[in-house]
C-alpha atoms as a PDB file:
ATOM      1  CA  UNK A   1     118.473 147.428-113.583  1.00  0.00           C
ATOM      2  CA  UNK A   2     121.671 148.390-111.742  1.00  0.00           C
ATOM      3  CA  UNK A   3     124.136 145.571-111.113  1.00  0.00           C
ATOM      4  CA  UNK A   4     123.587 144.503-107.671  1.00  0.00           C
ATOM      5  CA  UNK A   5     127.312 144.581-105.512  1.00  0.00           C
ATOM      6  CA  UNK A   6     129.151 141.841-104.826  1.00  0.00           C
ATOM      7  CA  UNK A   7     127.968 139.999-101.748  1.00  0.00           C
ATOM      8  CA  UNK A   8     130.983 140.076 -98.660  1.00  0.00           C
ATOM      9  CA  UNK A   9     133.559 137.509 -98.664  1.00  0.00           C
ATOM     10  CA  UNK A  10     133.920 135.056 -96.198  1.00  0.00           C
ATOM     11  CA  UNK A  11     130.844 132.327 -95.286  1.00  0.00           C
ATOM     12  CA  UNK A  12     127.073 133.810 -95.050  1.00  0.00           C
ATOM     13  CA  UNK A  13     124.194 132.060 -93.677  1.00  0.00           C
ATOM     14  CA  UNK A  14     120.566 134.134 -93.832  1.00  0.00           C
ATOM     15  CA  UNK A  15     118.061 132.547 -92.005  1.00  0.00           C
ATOM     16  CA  UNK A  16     114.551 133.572 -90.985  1.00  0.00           C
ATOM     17  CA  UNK A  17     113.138 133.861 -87.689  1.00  0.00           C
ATOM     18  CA  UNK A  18     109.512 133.776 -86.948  1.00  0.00           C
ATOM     19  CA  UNK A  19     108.272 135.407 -90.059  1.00  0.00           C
ATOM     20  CA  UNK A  20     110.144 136.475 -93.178  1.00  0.00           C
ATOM     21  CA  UNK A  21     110.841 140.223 -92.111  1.00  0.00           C
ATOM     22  CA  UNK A  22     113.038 138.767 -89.045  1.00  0.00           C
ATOM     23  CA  UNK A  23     116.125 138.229 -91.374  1.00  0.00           C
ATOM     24  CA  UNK A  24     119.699 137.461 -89.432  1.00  0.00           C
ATOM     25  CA  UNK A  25     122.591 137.665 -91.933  1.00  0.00           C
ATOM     26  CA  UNK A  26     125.335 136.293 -90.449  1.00  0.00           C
ATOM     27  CA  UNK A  27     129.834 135.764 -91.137  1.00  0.00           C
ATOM     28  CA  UNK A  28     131.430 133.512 -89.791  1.00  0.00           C
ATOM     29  CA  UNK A  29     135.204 135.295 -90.280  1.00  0.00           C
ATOM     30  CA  UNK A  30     136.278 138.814 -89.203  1.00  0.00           C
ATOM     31  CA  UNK A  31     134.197 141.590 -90.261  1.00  0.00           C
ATOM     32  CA  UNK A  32     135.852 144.724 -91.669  1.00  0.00           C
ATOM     33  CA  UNK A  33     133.488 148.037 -91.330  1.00  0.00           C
ATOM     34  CA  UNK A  34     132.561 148.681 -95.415  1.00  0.00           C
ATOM     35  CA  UNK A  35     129.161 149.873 -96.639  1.00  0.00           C
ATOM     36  CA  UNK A  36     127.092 148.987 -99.468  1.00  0.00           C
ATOM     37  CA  UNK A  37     123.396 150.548-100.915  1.00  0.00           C
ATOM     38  CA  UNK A  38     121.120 150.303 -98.100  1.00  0.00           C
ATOM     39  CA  UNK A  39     122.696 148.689 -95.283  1.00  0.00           C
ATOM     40  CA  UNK A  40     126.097 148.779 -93.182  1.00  0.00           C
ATOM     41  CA  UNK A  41     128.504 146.049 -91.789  1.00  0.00           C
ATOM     42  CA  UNK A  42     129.360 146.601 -88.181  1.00  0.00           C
ATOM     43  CA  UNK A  43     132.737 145.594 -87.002  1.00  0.00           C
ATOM     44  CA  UNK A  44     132.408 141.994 -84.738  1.00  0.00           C
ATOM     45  CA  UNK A  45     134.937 139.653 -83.849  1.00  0.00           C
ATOM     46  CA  UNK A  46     135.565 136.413 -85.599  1.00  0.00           C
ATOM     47  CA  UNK A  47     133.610 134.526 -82.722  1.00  0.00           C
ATOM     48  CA  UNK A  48     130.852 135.977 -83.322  1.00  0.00           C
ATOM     49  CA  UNK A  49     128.161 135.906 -85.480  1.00  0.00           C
ATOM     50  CA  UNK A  50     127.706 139.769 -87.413  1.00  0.00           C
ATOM     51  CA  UNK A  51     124.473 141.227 -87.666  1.00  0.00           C
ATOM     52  CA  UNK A  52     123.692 142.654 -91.051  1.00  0.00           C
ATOM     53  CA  UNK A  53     120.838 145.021 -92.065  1.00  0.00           C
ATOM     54  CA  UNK A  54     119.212 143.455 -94.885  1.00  0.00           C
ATOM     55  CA  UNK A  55     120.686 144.358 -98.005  1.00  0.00           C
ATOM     56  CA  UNK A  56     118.457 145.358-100.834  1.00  0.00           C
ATOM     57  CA  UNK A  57     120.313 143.448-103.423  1.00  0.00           C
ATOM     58  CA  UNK A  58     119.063 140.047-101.137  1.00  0.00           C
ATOM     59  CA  UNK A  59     115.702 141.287-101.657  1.00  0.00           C
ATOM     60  CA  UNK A  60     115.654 141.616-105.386  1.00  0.00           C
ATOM     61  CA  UNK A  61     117.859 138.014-105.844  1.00  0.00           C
ATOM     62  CA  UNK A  62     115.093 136.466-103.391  1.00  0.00           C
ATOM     63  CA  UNK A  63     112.267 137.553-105.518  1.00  0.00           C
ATOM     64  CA  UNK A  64     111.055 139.570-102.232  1.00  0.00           C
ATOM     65  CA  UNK A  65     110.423 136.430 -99.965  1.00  0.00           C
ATOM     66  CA  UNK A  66     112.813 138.495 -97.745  1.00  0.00           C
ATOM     67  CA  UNK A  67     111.323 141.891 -96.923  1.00  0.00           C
ATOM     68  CA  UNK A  68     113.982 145.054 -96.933  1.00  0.00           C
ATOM     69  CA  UNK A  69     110.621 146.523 -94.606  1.00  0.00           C
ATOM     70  CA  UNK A  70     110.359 145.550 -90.758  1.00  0.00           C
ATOM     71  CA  UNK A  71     113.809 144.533 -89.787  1.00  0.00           C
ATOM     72  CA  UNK A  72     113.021 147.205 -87.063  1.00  0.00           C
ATOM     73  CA  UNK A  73     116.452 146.204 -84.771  1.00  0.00           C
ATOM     74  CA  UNK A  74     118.646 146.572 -87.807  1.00  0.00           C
ATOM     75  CA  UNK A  75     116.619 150.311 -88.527  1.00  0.00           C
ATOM     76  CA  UNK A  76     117.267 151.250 -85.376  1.00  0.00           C
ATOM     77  CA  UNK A  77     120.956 150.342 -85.594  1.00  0.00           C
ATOM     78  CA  UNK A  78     121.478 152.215 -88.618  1.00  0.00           C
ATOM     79  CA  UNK A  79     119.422 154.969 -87.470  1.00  0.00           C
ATOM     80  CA  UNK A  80     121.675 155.237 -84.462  1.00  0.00           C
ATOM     81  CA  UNK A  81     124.964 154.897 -86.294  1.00  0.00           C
ATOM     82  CA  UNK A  82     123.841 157.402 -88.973  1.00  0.00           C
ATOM     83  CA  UNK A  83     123.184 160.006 -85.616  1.00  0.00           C
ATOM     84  CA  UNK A  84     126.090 160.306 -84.192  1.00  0.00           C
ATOM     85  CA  UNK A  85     124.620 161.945 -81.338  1.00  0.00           C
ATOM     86  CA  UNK A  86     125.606 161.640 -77.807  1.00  0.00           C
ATOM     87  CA  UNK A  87     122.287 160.152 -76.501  1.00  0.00           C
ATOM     88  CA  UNK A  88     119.864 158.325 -79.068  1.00  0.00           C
ATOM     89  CA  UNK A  89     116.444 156.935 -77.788  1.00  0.00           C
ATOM     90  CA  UNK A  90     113.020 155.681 -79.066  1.00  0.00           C
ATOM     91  CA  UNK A  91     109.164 156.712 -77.385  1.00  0.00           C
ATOM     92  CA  UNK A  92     106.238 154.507 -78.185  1.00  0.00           C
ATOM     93  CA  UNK A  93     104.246 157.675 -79.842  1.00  0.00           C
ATOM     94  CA  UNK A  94     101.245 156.178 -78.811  1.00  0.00           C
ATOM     95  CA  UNK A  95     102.049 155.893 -74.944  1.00  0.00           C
ATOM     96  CA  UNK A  96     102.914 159.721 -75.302  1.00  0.00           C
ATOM     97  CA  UNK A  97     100.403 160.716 -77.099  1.00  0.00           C
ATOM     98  CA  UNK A  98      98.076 159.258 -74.221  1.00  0.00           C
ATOM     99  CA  UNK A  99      99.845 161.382 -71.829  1.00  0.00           C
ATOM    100  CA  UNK A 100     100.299 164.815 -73.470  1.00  0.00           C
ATOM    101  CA  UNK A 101      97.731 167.579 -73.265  1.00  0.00           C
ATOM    102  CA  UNK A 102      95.949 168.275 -76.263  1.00  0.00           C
ATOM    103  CA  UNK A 103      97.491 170.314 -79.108  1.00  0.00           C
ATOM    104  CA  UNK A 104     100.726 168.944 -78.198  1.00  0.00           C
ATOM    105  CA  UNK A 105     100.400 165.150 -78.832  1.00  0.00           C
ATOM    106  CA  UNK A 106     102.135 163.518 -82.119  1.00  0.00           C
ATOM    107  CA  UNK A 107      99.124 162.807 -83.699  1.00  0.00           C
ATOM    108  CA  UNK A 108      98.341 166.830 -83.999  1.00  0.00           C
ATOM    109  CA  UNK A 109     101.105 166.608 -86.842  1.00  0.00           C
ATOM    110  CA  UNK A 110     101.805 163.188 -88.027  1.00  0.00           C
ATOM    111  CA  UNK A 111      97.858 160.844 -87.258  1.00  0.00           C
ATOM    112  CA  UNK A 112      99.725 157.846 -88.480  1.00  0.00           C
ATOM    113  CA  UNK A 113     103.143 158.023 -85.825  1.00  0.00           C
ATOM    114  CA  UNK A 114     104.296 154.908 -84.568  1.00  0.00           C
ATOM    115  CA  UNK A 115     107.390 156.159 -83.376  1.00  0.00           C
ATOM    116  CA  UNK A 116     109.591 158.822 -81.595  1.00  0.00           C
ATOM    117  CA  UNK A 117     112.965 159.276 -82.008  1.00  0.00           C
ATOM    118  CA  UNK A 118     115.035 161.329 -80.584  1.00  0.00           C
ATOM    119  CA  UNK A 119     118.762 162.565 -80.906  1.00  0.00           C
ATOM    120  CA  UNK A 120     120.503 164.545 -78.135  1.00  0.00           C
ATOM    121  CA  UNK A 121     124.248 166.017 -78.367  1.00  0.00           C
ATOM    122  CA  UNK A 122     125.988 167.314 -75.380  1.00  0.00           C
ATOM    123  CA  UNK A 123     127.051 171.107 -75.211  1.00  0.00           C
ATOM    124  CA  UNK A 124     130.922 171.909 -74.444  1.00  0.00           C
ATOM    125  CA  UNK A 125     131.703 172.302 -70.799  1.00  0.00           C
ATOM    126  CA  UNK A 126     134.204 175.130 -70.547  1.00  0.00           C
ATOM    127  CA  UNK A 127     131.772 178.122 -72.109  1.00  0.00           C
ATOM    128  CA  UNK A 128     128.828 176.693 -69.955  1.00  0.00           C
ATOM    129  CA  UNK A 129     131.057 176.824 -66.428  1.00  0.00           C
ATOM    130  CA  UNK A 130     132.147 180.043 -66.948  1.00  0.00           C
ATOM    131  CA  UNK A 131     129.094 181.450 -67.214  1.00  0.00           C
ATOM    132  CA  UNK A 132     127.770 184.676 -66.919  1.00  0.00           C
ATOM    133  CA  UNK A 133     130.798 185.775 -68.626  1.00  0.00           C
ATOM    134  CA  UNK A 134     131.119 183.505 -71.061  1.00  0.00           C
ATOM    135  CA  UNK A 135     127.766 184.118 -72.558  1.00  0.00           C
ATOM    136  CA  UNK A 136     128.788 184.542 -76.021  1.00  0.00           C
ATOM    137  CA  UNK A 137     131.022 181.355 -76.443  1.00  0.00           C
ATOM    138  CA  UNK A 138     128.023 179.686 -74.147  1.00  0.00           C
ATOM    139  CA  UNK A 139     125.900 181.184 -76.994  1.00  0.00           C
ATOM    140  CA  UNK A 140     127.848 180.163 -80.310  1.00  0.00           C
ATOM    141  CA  UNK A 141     128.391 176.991 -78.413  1.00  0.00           C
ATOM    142  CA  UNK A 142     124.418 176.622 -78.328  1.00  0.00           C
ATOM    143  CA  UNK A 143     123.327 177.131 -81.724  1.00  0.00           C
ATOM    144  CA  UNK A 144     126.333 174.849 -83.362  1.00  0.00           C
ATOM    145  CA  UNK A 145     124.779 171.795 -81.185  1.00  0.00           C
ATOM    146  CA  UNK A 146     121.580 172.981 -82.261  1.00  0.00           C
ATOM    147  CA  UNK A 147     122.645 173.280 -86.324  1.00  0.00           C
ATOM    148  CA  UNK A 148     124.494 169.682 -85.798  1.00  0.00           C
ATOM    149  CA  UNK A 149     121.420 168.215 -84.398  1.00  0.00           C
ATOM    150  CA  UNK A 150     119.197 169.401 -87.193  1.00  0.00           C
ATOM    151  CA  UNK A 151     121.490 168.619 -89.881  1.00  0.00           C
ATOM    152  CA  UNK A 152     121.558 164.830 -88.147  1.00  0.00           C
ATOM    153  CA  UNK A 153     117.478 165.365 -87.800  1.00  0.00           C
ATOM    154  CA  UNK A 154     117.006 165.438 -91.854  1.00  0.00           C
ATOM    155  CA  UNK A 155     119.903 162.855 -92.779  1.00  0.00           C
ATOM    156  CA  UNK A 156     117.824 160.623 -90.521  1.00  0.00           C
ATOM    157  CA  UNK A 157     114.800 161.306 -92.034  1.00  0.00           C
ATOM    158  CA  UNK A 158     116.011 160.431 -95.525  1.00  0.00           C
ATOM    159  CA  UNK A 159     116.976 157.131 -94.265  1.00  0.00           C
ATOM    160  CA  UNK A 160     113.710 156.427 -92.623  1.00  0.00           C
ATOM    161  CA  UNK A 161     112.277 157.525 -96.055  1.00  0.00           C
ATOM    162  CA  UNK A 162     114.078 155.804 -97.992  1.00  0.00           C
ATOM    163  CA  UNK A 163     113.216 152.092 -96.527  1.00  0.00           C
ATOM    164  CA  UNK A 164     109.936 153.219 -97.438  1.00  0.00           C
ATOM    165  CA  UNK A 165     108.133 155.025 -94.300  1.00  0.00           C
ATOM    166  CA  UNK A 166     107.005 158.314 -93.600  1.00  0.00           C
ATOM    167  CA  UNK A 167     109.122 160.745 -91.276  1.00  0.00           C
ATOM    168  CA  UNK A 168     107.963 164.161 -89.921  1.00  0.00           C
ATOM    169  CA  UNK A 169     110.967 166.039 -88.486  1.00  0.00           C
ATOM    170  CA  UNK A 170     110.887 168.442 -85.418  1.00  0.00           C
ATOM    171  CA  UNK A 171     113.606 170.944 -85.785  1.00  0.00           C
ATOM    172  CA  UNK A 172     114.897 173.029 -83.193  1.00  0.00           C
ATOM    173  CA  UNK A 173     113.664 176.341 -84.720  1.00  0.00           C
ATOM    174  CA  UNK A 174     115.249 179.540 -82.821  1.00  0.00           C
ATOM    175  CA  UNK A 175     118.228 179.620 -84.913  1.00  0.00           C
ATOM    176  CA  UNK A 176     120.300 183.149 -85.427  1.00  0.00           C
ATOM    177  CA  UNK A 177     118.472 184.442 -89.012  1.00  0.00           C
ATOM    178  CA  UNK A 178     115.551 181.476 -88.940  1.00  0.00           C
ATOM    179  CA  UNK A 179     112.652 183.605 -87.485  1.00  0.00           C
ATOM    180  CA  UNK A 180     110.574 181.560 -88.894  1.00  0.00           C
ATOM    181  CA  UNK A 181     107.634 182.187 -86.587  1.00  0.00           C
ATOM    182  CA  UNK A 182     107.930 185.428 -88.103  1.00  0.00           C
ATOM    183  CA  UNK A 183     108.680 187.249 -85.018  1.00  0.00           C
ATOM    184  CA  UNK A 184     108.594 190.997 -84.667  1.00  0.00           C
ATOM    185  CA  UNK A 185     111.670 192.674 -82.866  1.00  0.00           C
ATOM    186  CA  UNK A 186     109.879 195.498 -82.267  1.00  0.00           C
ATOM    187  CA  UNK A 187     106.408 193.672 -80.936  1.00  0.00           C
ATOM    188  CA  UNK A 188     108.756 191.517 -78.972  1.00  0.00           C
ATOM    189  CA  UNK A 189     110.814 194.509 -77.011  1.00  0.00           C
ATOM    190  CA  UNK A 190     107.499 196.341 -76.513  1.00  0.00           C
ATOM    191  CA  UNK A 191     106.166 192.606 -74.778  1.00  0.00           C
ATOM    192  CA  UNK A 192     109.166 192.209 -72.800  1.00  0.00           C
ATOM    193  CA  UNK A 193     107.861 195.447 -70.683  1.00  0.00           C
ATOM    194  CA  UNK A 194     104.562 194.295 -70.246  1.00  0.00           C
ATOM    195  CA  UNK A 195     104.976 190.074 -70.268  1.00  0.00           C
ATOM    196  CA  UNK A 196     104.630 189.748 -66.374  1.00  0.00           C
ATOM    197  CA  UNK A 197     101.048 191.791 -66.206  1.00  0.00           C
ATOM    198  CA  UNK A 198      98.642 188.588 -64.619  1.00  0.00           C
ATOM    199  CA  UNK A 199      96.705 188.301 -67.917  1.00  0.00           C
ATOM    200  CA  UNK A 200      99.198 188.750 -70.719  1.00  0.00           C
ATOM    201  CA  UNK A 201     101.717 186.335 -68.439  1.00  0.00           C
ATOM    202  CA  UNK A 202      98.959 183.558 -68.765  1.00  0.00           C
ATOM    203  CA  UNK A 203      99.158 184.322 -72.610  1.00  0.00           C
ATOM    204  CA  UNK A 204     102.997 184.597 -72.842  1.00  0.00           C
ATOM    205  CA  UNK A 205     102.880 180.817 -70.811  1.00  0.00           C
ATOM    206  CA  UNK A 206     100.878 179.326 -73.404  1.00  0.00           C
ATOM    207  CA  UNK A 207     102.124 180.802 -76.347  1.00  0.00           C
ATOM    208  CA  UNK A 208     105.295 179.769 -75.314  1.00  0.00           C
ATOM    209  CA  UNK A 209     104.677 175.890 -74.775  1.00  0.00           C
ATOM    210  CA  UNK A 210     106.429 173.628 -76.886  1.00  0.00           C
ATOM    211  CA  UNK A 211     103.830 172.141 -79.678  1.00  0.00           C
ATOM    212  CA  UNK A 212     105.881 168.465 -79.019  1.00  0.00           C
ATOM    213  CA  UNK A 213     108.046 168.962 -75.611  1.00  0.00           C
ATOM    214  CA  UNK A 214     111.658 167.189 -76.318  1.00  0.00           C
ATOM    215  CA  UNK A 215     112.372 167.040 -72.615  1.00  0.00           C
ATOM    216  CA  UNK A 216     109.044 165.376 -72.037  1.00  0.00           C
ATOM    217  CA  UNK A 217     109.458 162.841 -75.301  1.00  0.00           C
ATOM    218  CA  UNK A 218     112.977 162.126 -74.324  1.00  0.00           C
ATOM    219  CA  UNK A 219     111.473 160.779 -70.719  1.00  0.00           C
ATOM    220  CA  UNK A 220     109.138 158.958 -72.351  1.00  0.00           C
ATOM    221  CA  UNK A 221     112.367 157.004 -74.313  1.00  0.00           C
ATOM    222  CA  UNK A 222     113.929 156.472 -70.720  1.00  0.00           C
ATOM    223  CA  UNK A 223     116.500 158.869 -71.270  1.00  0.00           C
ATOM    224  CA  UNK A 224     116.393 160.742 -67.883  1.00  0.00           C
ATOM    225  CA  UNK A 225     113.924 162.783 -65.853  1.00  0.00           C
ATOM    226  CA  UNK A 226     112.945 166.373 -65.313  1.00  0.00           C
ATOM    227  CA  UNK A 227     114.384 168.320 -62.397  1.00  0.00           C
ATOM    228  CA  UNK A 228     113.626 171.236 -60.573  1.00  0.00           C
ATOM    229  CA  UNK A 229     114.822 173.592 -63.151  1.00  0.00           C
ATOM    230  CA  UNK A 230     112.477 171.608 -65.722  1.00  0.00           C
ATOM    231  CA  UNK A 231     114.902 170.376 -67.917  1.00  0.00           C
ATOM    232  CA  UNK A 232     115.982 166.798 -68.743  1.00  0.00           C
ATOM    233  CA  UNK A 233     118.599 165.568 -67.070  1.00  0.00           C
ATOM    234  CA  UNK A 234     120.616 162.886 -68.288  1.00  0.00           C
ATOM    235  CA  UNK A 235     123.124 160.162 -66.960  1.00  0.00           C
ATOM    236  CA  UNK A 236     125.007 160.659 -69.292  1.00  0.00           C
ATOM    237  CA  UNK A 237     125.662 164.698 -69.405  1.00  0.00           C
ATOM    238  CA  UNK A 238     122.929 166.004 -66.971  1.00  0.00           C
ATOM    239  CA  UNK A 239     121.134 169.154 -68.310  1.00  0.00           C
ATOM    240  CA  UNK A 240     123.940 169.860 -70.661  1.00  0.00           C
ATOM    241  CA  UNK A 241     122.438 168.286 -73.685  1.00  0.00           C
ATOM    242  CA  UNK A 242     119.863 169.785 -76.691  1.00  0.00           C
ATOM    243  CA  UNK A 243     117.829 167.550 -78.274  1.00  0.00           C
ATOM    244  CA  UNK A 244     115.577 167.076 -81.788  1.00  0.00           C
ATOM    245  CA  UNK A 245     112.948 164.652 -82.694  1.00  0.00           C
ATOM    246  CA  UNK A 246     111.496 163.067 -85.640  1.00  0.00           C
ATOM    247  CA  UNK A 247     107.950 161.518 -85.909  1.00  0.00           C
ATOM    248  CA  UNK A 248     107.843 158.325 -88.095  1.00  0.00           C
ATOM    249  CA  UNK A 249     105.333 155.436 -89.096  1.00  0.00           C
ATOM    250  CA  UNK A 250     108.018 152.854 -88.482  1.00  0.00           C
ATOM    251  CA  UNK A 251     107.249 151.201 -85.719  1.00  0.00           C
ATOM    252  CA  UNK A 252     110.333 150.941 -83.670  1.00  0.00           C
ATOM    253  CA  UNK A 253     111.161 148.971 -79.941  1.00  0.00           C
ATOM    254  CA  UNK A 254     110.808 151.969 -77.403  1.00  0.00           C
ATOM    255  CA  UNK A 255     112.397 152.848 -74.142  1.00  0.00           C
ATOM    256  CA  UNK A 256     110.581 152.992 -71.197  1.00  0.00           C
ATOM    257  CA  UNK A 257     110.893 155.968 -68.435  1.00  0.00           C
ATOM    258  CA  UNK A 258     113.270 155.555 -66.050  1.00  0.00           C
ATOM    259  CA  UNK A 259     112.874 155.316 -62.657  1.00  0.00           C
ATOM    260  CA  UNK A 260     116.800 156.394 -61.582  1.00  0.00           C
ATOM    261  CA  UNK A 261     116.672 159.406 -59.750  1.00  0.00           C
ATOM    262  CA  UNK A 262     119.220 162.353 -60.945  1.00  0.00           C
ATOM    263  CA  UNK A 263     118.013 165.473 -59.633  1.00  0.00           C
ATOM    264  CA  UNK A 264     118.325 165.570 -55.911  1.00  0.00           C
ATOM    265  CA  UNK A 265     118.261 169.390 -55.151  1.00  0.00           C
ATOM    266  CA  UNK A 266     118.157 168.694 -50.866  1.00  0.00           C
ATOM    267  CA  UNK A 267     122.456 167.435 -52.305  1.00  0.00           C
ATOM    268  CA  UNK A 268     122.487 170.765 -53.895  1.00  0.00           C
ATOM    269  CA  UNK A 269     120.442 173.674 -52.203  1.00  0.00           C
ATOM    270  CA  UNK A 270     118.253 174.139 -55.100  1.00  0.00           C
ATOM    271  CA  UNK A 271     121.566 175.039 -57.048  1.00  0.00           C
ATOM    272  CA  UNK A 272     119.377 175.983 -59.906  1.00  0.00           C
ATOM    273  CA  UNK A 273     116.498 177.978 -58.286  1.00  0.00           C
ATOM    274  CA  UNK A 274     119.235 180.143 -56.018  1.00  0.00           C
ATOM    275  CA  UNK A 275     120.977 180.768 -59.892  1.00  0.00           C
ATOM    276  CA  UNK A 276     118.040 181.638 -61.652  1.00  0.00           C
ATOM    277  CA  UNK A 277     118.659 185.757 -61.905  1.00  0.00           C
ATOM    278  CA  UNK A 278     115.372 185.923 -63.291  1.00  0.00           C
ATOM    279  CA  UNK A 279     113.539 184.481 -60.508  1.00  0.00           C
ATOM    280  CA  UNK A 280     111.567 181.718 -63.214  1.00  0.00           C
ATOM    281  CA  UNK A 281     111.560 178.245 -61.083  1.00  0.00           C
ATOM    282  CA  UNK A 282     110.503 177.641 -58.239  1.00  0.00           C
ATOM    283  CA  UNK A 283     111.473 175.011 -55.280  1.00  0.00           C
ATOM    284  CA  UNK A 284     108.786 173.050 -55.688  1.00  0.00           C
ATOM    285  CA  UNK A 285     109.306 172.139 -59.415  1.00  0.00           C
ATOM    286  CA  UNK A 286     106.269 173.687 -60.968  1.00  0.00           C
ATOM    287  CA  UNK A 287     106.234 175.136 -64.231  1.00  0.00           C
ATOM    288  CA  UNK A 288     109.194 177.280 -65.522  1.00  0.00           C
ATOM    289  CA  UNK A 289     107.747 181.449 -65.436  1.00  0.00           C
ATOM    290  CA  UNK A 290     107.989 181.472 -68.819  1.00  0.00           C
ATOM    291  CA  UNK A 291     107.074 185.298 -69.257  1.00  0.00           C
ATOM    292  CA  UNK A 292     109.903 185.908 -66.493  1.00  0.00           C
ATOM    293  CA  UNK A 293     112.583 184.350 -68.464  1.00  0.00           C
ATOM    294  CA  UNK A 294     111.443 186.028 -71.566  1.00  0.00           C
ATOM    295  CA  UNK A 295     111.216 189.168 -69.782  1.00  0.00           C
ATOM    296  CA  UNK A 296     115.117 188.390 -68.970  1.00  0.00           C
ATOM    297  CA  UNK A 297     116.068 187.156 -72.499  1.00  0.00           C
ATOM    298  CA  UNK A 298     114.538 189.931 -73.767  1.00  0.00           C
ATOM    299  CA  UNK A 299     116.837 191.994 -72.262  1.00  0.00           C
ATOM    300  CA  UNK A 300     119.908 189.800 -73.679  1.00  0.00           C
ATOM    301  CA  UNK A 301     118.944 190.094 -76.803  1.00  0.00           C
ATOM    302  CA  UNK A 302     116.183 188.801 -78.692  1.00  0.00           C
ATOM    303  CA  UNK A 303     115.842 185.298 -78.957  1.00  0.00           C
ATOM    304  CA  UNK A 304     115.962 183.103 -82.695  1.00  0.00           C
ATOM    305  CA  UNK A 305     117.323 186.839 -83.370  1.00  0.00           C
ATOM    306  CA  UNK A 306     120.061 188.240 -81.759  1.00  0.00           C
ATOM    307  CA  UNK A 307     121.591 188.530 -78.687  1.00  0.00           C
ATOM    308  CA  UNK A 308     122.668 185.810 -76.226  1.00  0.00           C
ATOM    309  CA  UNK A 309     122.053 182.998 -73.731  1.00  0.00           C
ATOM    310  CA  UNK A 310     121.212 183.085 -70.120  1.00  0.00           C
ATOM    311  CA  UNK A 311     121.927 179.149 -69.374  1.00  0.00           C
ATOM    312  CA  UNK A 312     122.560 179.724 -65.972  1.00  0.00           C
ATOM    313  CA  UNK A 313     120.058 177.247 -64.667  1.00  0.00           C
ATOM    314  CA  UNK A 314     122.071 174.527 -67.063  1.00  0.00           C
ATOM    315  CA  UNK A 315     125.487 175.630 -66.262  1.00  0.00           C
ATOM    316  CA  UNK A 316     124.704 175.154 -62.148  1.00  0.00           C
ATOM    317  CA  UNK A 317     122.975 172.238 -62.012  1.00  0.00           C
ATOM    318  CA  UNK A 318     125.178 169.576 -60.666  1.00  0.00           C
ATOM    319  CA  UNK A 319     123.556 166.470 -62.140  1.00  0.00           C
ATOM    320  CA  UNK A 320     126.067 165.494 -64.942  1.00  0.00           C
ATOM    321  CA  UNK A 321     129.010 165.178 -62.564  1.00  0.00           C
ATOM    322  CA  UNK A 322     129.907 162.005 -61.839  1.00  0.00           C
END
């Protein structure tokens, strides 16, 4: 067996609340920010007690009477240290699940999910307010959130894998060279004539549905609401945030949905509807035309493949200023 590391310097009191999984380690003296195998120290001041992960090292020299498993605050601190992301939040998988249409609840790919997490990084401002003629740095902008986010997707599931649960992660997919729906070029320029006829429109909106919605998820977590233009809008950076998700058995404390109001579109004039150029939302909030803004994108390029971003009903939306 390894040699466990030396424990911290400085006074340390464990103590046990309520059951043996609740584990407070605690310092009395400054805390400098180090790391060890399996947990973190976070920076506190000397008046205050430090909150520790439990180390596994404490598990082994306790025999396990102190369980590395269920010391759900400390997972989701380390979870949310280890993201790095610009908004972090946590659905009750169950409460969604009860509220998502079938074929799109978290139990279609992971039956045991406890929990939802979700990371969220905020896009730079300059390519997005010059838009339409800044769709290509809008564009490269776009995909490196999205490539950052992923890469942050799988460290996190590691983690959650190593202390011993399960973790199912939900990439963003439509990167430049992915294609890993296997998508035609050719099929897709021949549907982008034909995507607005009545019934293939009602195919291309299904088809085109999320299997797990982020933007839905992340309201679930309390991390904004959904205006007009149908995306999530955050306090924090409006619509100008992507987001990934991971699925996990660890049952983690939730958010709850908000009730702050951020889109007020009467403040605006429908900023986002009046930008739209392909004519896809609609005043009254309903579903995005989905075969409309493919029809659109199509025309940009095609999307996961080539060519570029519209964003338009992102980069007008006046939610994120403060």
């Amino acid at each position: 067996m390894s040699e466990a590391p030396a424990i911290p310097s400085g006074a340390i009191h464990i103590s046990c609340i309520g059951s043996p999984s609740a584990v407070t380690v605690s310092r009395t003296l400054p805390v400098r920010s180090r790391e060890f195998p399996g947990y973190s120290i976070l920076s506190a001041p000397a008046e205050k007690d430090a909150h520790y992960a439990l180390p596994s090292y404490l598990c082994r020299l306790t025999g396990g009477l102190l369980s590395c498993k269920g010391v759900d605050m400390d997972l989701v601190a380390e979870l949310k240290a280890r993201a790095r992301a610009t908004v972090f939040g946590i659905a009750d998988a169950g409460s969604y699940e009860r509220k998502a249409p079938e074929g799109h609840r978290p139990s279609d790919v992971m039956s045991n999910a406890r929990s939802i997490v979700l990371l969220g990084e905020r896009m730079l401002d300059t390519p997005l307010d010059g838009l339409p003629g800044t769709r290509v740095e809008y564009t490269a902008n776009f995909h490196i959130t999205n490539d950052r986010l992923n890469h942050s997707l799988f460290e996190l599931c590691g983690l959650l894998q190593e202390s011993g649960h399960k973790a199912f992660p939900i990439p963003y997919k439509e990167m430049p060279g992915w294609n890993l729906e296997k998508r035609s070029a050719g099929s897709l320029k021949l549907l982008g004539k034909v995507v607005t006829f009545p019934r293939i429109r009602d195919f291309a909106d299904s088809a085109l549905r999320e299997n797990l919605s982020y933007r839905h998820m992340a309201r679930e977590a309390g991390l904004g609401e959904i205006g007009v233009n149908n995306l999530l809008l955050t306090p924090e950076c409006g619509p100008r945030v992507r987001f990934v998700a991971l699925l996990t058995d660890a049952e983690l404390e939730p958010g709850r949905p908000s009730e702050q109001r951020l889109c007020v579109p009467e403040r605006c004039g429908y900023a986002c509807v009046r930008a739209c150029p392909a004519g896809a939302l609609s005043r009254d909030g309903s579903p995005t035309d989905k075969a409309a803004c493919l029809k659109y994108y199509i025309k940009l390029g095609i999307p996961g493949m080539s060519g570029v971003r519209c964003g338009l009903c992102v980069a007008r939306c006046p939610a994120e200023l403060k």
